[in-house]
N, C-alpha and C. Protein backbone atom coordinates (compact mmCIF):
# COMPACT_ATOMS: atom_id res chain seq x y z
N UNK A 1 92.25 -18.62 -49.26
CA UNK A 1 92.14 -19.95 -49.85
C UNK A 1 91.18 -20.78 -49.00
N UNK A 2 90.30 -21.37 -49.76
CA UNK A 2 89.14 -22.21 -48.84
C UNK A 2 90.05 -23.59 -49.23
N UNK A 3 89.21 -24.65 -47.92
CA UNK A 3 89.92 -25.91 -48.49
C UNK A 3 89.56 -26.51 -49.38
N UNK A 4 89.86 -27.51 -49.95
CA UNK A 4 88.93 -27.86 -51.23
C UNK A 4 87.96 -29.01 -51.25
N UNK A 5 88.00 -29.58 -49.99
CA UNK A 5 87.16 -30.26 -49.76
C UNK A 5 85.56 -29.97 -48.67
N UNK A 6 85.69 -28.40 -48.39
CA UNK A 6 85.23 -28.27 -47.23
C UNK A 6 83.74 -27.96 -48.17
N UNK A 7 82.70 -29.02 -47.52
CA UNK A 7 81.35 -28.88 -47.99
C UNK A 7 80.48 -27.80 -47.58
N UNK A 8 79.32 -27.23 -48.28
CA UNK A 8 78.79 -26.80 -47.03
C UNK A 8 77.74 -27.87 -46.39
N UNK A 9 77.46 -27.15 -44.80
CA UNK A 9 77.30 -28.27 -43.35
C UNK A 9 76.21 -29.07 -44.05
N UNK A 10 74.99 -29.09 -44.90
CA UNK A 10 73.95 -30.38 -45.07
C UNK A 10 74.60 -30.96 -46.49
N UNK A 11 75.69 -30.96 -46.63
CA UNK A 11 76.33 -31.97 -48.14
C UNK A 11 76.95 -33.32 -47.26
N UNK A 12 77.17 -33.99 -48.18
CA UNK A 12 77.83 -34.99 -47.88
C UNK A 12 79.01 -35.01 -48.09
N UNK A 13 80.40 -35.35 -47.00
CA UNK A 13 81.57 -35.10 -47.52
C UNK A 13 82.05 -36.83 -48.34
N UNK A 14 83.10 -36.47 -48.43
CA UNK A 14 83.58 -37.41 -49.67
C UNK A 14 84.71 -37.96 -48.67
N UNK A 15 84.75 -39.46 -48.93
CA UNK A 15 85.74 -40.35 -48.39
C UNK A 15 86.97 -39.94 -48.68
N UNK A 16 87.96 -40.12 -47.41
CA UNK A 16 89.78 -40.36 -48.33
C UNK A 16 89.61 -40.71 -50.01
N UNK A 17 89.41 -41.96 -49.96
CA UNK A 17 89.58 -42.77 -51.06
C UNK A 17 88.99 -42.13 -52.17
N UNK A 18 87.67 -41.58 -51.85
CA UNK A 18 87.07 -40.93 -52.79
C UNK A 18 87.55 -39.35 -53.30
N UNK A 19 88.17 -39.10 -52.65
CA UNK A 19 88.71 -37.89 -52.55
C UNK A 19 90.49 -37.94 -53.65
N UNK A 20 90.46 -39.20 -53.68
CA UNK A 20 91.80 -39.40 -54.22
C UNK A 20 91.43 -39.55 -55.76
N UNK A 21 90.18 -39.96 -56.31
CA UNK A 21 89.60 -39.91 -57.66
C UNK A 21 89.61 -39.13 -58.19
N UNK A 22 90.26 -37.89 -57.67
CA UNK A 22 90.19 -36.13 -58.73
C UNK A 22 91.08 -36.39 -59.71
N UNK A 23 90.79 -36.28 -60.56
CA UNK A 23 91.65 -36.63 -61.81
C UNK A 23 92.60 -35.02 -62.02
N UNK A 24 91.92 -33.48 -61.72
CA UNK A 24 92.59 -32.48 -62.47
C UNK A 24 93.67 -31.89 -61.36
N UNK A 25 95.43 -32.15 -61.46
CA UNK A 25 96.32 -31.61 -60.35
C UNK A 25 95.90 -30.49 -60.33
N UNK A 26 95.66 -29.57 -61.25
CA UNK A 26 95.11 -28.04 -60.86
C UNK A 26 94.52 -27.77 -60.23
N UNK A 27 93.67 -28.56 -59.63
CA UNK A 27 92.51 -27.80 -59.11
C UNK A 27 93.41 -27.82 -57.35
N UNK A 28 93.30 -26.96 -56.71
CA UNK A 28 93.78 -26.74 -55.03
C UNK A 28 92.80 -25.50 -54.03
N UNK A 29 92.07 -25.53 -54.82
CA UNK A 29 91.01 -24.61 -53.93
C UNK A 29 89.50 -24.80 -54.25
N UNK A 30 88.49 -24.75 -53.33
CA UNK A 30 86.98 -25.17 -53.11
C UNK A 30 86.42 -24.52 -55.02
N UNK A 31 87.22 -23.01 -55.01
CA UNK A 31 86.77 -22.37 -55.63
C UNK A 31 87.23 -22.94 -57.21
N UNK A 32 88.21 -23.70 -57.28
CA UNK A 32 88.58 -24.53 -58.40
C UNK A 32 87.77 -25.18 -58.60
N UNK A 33 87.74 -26.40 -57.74
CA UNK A 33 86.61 -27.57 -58.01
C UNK A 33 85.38 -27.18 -58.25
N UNK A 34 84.51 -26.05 -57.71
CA UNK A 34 83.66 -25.89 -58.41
C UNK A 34 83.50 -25.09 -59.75
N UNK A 35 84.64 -24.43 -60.37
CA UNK A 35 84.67 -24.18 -61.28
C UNK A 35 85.10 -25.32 -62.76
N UNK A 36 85.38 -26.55 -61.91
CA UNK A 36 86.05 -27.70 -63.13
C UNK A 36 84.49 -28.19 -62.90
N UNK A 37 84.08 -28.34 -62.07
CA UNK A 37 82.60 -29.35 -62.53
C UNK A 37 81.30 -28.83 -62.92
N UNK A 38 81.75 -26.97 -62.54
CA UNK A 38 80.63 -26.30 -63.38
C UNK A 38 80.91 -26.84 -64.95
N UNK A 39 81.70 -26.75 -65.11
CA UNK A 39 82.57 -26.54 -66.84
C UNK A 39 81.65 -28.18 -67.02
N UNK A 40 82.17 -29.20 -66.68
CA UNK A 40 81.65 -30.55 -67.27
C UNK A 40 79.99 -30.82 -67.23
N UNK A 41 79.46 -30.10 -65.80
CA UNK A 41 78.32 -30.23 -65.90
C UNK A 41 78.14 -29.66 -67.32
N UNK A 42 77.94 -28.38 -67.39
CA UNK A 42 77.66 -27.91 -68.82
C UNK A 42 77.87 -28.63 -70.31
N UNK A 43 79.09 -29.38 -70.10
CA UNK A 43 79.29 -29.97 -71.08
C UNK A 43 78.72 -31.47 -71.39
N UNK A 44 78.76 -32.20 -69.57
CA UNK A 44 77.38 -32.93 -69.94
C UNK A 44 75.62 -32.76 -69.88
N UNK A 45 75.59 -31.59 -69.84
CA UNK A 45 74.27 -31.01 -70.39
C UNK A 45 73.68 -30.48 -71.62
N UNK A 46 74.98 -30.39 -72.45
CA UNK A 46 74.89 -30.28 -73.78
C UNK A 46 74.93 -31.75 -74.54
N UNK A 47 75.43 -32.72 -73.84
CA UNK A 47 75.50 -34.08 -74.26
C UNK A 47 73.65 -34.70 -74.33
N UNK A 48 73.46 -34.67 -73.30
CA UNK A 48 72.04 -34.82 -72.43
C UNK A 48 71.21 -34.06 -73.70
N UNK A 49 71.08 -32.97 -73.52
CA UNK A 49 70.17 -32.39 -74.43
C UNK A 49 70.32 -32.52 -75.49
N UNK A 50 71.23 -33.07 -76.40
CA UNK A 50 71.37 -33.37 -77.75
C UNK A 50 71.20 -34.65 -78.24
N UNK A 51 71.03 -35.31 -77.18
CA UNK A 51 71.04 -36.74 -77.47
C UNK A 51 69.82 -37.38 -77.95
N UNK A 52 70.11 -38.35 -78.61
CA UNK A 52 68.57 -39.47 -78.96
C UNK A 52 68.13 -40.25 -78.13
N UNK A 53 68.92 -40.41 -76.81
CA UNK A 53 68.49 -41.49 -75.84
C UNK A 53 67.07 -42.36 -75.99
N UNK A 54 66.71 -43.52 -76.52
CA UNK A 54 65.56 -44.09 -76.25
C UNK A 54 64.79 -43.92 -75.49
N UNK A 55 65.67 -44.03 -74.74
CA UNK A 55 64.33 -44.33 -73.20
C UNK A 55 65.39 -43.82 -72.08
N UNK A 56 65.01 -42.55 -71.51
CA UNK A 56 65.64 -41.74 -70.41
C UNK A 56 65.89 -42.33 -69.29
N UNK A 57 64.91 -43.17 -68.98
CA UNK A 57 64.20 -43.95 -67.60
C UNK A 57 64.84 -45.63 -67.57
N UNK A 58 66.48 -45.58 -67.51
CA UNK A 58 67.23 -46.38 -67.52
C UNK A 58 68.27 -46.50 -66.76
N UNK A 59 68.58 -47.41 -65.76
CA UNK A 59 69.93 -47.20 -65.29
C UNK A 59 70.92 -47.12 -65.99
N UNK A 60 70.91 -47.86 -67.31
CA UNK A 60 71.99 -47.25 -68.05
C UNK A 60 72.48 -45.54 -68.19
N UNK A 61 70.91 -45.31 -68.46
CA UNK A 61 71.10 -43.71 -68.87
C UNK A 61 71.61 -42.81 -67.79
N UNK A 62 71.04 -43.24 -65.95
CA UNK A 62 71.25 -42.42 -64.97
C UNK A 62 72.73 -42.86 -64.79
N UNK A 63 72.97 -43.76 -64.76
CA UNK A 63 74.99 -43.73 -64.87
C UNK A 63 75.45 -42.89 -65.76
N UNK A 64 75.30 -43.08 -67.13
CA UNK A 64 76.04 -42.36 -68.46
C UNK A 64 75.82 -40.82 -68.11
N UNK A 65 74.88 -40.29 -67.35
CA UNK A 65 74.88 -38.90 -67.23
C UNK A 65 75.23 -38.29 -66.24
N UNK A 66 75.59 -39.38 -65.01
CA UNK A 66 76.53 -39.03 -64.41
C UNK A 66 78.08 -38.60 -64.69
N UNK A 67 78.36 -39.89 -65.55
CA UNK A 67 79.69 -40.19 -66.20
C UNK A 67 79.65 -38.67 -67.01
N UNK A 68 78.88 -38.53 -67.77
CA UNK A 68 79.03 -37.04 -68.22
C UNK A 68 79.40 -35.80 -67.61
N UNK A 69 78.48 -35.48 -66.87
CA UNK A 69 78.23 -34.64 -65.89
C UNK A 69 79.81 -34.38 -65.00
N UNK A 70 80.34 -35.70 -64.81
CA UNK A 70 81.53 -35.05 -63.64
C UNK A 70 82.48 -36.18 -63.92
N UNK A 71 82.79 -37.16 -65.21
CA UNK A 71 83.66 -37.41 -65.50
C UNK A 71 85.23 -37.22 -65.82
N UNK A 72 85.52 -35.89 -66.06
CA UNK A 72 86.10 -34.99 -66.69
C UNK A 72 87.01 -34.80 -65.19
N UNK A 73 86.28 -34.73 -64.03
CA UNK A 73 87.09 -34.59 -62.91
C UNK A 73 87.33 -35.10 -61.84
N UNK A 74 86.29 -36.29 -61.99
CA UNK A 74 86.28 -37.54 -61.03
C UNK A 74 86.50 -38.96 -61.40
N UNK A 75 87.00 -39.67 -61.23
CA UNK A 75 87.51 -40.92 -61.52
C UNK A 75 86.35 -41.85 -61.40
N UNK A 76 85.80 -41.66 -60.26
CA UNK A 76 84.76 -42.79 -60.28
C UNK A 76 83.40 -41.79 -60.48
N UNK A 77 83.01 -41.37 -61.49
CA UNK A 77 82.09 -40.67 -61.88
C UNK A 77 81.07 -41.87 -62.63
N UNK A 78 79.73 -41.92 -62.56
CA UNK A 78 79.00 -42.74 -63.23
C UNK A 78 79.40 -44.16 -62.63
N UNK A 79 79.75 -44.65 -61.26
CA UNK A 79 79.44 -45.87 -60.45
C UNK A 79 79.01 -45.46 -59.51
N UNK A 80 78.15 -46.17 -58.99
CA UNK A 80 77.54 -46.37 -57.89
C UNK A 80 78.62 -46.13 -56.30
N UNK A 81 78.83 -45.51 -55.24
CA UNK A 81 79.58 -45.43 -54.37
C UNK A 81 79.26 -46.58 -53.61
N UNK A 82 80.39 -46.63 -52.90
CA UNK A 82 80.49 -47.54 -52.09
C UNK A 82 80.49 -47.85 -50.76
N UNK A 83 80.39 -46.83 -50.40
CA UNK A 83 80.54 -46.08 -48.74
C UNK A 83 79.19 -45.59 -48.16
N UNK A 84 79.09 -45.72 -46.74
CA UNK A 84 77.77 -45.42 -46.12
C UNK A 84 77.92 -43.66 -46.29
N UNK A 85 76.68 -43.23 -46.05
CA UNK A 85 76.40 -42.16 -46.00
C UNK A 85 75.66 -41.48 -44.65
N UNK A 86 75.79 -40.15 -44.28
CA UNK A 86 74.79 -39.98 -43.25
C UNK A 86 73.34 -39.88 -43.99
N UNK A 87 72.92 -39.91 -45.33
CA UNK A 87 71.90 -39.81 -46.36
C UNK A 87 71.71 -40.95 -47.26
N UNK A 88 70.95 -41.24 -47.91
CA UNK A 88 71.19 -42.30 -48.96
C UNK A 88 70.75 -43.61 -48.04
N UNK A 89 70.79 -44.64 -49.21
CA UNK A 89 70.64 -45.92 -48.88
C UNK A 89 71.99 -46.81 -48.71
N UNK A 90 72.05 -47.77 -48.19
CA UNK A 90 73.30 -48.77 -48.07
C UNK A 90 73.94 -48.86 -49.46
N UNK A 91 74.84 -49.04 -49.47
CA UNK A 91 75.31 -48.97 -50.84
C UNK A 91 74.76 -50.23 -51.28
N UNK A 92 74.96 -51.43 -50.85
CA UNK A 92 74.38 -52.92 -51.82
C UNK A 92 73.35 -52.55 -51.92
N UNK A 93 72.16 -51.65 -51.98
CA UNK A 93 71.07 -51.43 -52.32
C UNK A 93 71.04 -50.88 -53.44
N UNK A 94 71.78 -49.56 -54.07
CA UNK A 94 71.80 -48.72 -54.66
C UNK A 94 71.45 -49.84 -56.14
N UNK A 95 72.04 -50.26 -56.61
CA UNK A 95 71.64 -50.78 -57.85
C UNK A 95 70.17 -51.97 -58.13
N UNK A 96 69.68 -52.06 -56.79
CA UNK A 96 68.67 -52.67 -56.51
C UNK A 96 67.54 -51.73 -56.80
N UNK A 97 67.17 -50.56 -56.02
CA UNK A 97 66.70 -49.02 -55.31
C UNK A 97 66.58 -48.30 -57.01
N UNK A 98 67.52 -48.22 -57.44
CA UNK A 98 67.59 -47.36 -58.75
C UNK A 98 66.88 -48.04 -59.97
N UNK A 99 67.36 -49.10 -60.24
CA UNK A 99 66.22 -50.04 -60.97
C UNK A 99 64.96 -49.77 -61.41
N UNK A 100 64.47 -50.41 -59.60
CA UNK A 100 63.30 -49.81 -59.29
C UNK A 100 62.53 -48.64 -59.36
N UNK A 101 63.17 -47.85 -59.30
CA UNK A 101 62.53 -45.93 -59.58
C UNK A 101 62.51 -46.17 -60.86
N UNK A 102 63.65 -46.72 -61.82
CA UNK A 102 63.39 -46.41 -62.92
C UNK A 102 62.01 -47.29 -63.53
N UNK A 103 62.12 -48.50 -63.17
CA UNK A 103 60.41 -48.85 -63.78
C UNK A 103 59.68 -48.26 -62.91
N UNK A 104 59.39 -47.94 -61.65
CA UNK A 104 58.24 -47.15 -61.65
C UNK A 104 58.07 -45.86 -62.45
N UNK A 105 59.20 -45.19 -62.76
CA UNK A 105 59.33 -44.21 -63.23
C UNK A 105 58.71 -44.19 -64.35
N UNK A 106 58.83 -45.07 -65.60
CA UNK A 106 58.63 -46.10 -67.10
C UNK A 106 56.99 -46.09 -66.88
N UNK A 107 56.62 -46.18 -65.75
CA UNK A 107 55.19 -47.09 -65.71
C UNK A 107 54.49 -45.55 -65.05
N UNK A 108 55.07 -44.68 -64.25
CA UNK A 108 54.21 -43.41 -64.14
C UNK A 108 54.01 -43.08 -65.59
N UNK A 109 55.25 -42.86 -66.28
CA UNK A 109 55.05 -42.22 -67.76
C UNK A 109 54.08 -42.79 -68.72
N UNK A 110 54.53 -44.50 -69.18
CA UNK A 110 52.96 -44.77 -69.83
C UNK A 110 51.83 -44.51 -69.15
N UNK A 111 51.43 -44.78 -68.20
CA UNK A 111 49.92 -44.50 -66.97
C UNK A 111 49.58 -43.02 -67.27
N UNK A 112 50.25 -42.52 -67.13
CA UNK A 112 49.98 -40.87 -66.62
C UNK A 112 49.51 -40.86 -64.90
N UNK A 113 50.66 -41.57 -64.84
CA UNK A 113 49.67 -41.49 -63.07
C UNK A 113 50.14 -39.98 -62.26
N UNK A 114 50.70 -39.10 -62.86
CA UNK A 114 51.31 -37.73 -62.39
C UNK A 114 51.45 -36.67 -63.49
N UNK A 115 50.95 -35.65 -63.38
CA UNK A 115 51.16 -34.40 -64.32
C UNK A 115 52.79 -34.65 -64.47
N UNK A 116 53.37 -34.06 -65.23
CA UNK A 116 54.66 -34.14 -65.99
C UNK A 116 55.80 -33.60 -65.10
N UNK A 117 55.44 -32.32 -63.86
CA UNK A 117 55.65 -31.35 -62.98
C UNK A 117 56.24 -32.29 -61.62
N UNK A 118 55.17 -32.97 -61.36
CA UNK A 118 54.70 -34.32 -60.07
C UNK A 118 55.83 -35.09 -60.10
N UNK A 119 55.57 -35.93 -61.84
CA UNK A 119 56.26 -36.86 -62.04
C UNK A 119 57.65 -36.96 -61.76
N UNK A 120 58.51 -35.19 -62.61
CA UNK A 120 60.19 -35.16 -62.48
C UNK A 120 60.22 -35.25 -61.24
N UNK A 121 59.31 -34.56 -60.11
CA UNK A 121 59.55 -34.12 -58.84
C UNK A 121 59.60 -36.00 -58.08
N UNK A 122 59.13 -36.23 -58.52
CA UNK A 122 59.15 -37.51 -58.20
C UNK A 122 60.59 -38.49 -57.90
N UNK A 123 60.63 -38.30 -59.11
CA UNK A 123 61.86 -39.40 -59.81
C UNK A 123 63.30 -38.78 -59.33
N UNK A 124 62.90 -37.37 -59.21
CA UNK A 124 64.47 -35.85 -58.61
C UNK A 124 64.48 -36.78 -56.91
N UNK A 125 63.34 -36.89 -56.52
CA UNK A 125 63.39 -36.48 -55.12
C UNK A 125 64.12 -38.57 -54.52
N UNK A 126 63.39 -39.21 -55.12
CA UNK A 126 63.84 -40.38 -54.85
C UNK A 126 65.28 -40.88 -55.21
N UNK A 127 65.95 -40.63 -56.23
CA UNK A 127 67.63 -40.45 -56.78
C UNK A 127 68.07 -39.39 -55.94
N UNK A 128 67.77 -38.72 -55.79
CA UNK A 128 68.60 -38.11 -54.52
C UNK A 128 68.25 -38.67 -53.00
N UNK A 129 67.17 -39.03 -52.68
CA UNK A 129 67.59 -40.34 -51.85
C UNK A 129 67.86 -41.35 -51.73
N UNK A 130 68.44 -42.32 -52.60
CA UNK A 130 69.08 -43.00 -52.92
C UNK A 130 69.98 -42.85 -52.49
N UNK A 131 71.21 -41.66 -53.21
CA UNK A 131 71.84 -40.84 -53.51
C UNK A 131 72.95 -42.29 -53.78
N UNK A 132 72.95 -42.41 -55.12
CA UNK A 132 73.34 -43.44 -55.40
C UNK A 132 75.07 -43.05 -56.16
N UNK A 133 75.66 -41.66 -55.94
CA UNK A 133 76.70 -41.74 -56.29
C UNK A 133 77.57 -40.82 -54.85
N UNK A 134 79.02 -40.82 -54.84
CA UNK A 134 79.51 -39.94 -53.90
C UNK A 134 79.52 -38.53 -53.69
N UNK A 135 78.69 -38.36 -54.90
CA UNK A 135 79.01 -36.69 -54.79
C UNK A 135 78.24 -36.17 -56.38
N UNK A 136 77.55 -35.09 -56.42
CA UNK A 136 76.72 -34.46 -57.80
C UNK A 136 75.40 -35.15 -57.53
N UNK A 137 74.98 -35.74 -55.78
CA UNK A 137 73.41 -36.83 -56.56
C UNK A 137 72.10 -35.59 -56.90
N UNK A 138 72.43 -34.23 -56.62
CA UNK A 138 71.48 -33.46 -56.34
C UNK A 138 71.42 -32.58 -58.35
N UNK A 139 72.44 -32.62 -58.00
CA UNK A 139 72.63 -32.00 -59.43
C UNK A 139 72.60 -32.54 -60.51
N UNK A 140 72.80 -33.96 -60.45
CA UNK A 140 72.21 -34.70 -61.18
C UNK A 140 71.05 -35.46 -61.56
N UNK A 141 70.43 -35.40 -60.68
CA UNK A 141 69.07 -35.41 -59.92
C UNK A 141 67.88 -34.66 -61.03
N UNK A 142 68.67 -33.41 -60.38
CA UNK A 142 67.68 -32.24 -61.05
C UNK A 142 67.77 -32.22 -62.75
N UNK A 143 68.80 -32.54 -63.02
CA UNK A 143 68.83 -32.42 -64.46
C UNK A 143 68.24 -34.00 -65.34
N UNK A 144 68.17 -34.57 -64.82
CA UNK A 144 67.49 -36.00 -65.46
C UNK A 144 66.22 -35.65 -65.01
N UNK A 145 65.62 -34.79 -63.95
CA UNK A 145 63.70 -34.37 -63.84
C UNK A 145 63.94 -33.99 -65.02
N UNK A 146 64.40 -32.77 -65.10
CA UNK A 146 64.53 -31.43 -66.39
C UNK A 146 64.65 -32.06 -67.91
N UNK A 147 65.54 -33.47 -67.96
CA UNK A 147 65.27 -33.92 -69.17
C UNK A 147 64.59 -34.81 -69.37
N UNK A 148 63.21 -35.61 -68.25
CA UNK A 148 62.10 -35.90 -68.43
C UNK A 148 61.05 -35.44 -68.69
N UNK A 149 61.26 -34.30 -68.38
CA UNK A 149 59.94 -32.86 -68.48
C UNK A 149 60.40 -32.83 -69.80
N UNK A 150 61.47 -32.36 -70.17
CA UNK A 150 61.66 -32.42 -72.19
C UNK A 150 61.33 -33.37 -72.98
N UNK A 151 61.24 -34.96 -72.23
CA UNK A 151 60.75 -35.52 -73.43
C UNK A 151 59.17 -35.69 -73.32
N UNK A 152 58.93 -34.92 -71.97
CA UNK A 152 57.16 -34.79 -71.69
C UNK A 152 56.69 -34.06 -72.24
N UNK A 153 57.55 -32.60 -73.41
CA UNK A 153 57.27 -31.87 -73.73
C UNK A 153 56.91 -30.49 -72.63
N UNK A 154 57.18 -30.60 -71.76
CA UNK A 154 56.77 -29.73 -70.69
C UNK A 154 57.91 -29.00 -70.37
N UNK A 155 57.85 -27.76 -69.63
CA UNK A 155 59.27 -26.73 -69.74
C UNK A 155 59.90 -27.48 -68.68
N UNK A 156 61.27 -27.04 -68.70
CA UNK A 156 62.68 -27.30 -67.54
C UNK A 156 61.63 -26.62 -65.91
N UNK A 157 62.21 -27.26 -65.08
CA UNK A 157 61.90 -26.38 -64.00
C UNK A 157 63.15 -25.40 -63.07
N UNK A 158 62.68 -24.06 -62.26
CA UNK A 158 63.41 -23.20 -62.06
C UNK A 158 64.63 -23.81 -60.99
N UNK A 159 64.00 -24.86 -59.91
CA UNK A 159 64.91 -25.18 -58.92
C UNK A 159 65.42 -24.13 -57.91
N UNK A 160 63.99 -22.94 -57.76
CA UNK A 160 64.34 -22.01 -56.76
C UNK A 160 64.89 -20.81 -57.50
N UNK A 161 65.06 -21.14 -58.96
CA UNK A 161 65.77 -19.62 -59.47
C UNK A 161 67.27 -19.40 -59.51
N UNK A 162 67.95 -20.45 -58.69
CA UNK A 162 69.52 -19.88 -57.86
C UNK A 162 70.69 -20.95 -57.80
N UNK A 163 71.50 -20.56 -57.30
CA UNK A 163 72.62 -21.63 -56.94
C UNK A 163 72.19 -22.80 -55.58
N UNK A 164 72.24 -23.59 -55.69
CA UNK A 164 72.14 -24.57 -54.39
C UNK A 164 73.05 -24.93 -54.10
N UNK A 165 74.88 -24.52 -54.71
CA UNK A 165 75.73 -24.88 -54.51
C UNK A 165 76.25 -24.50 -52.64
N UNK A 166 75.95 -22.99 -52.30
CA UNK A 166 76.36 -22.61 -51.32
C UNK A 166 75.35 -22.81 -50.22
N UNK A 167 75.83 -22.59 -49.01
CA UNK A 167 74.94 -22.31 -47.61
C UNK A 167 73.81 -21.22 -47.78
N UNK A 168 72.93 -21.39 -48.04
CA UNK A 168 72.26 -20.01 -48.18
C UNK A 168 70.37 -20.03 -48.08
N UNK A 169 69.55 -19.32 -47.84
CA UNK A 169 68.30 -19.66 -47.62
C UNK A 169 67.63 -20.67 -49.13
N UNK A 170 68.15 -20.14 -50.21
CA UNK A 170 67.95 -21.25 -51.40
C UNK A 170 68.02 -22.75 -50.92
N UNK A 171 69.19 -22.74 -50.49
CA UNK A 171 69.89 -23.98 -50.20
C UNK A 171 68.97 -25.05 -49.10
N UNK A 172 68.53 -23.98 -48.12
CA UNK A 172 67.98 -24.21 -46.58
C UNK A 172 66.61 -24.80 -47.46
N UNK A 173 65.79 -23.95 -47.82
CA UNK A 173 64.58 -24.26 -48.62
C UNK A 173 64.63 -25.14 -49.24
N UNK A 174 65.52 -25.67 -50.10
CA UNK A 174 65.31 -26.65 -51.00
C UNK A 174 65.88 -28.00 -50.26
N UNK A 175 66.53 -28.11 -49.50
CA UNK A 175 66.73 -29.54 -48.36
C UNK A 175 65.31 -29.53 -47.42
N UNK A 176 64.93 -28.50 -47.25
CA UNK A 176 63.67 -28.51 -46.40
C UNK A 176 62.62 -29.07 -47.02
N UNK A 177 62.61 -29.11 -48.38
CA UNK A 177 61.40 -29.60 -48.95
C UNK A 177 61.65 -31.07 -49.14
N UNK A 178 63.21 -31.39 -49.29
CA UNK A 178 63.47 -32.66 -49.53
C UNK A 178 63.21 -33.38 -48.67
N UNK A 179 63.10 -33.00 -47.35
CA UNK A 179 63.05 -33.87 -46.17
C UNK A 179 61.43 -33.45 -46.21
N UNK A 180 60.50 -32.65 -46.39
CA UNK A 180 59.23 -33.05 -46.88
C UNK A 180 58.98 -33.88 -47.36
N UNK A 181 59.53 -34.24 -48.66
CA UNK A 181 59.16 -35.48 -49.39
C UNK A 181 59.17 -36.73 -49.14
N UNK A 182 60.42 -36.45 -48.04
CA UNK A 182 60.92 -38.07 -47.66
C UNK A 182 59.71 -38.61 -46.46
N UNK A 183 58.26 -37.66 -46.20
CA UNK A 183 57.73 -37.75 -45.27
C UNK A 183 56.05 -38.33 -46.07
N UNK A 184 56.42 -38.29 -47.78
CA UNK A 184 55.50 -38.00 -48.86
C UNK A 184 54.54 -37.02 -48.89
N UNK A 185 55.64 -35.64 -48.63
CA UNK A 185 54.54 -34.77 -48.70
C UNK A 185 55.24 -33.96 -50.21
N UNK A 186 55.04 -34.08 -51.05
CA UNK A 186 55.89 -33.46 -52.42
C UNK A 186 55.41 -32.25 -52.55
N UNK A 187 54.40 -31.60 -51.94
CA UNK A 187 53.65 -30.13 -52.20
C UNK A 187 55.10 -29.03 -52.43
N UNK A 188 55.68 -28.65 -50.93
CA UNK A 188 56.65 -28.11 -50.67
C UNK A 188 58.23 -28.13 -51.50
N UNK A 189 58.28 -29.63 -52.17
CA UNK A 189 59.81 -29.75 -53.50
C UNK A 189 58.74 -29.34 -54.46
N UNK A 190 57.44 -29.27 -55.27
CA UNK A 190 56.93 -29.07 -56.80
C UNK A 190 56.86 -27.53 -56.47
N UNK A 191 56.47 -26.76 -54.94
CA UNK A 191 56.40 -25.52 -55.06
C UNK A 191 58.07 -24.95 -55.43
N UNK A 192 58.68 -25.28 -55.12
CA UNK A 192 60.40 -25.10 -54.84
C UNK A 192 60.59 -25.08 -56.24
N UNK A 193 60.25 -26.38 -57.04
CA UNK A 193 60.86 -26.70 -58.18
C UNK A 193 60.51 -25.86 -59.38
N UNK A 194 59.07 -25.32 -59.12
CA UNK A 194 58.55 -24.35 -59.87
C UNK A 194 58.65 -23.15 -59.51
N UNK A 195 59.69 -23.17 -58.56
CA UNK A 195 59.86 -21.44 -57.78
C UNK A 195 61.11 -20.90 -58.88
């Protein structure tokens, strides 16, 4: 039995308090929880992809697909956290910070100031530094690039091919590029993302 909170070492762990938001009593092992939020991710990825959403590039929208995504097993799914992080921005920022990406985001897309590739990598890499929720900012991250590239008409990207859930050279590689980015070097996350 693993514990069920035990991250692996570059995640962010989750507060008491936050930790008390699990909505499913079933779940009592690492290997549960990630099997209840595989299940919702999927199910808010079928939401996501079916949807008419206007305009992707909304804080409305980056909450609601959170709320999708890991509602089902987290209580405070789709708000903003509230707690410092060893990552991320202050929390009173977060709804300031996110805003903002999203009109720049709005204004790369009319401009064309980035191939379609650039752009998700863009918008992935800054929401996950933000990291504007307690937990899923990576995975949610990646899937709002993936459904900007769809309404760019441009394919999903691979994200390394693999799981990023566990400790593993995938894992190592793809934080390695993130902390590239955070240096503005994006070469190293668009090679990753298209790996």
């Amino acid at each position: 039995m693993t514990d069920l909170f035990q991250e692996p070492e570059d995640a962010t762990p989750l507060e008491p308090e936050e930790r008390e938001g699990l909505r499913l009593t079933w779940i009592t092992t690492r290997a549960d929880l990630n099997l209840a939020e595989q299940d919702n991710i999927d199910k808010g990825a079928a939401w996501a992809f079916r949807a008419r959403e206007p305009d992707l590039l909304t804080v409305e929208f980056v909450l609601q697909l959170h709320k999708r995504m890991f509602g089902d097993v987290w209580s405070w799914a789709g708000q903003y956290r509230r707690t410092e992080r060893n990552i991320g921005i202050a929390p009173h920022m977060i709804g300031v910070q996110t805003t903002q990406l999203m009109d720049d985001a709005a204004y790369w897309v009319a401009h064309k100031t980035y191939e379609p590739t650039e752009l998700a990598v863009r918008v992935h890499h800054r929401l996950v530094y933000i990291h504007p929720f307690p937990n899923g900012n990576g995975r949610h991250a990646r899937m709002l690039a993936d459904l900007v590239l769809r309404r760019l008409g441009a394919p999903a990207l691979s994200w390394g091919g693999g799981s990023l859930d566990d400790i593993n050279d995938l894992r190592r590689a793809y934080v390695e590029a993130l902390r590239r980015a955070d240096r503005q070097d994006y070469g190293p996350l668009i090679a990753f993302a298209r790996s």
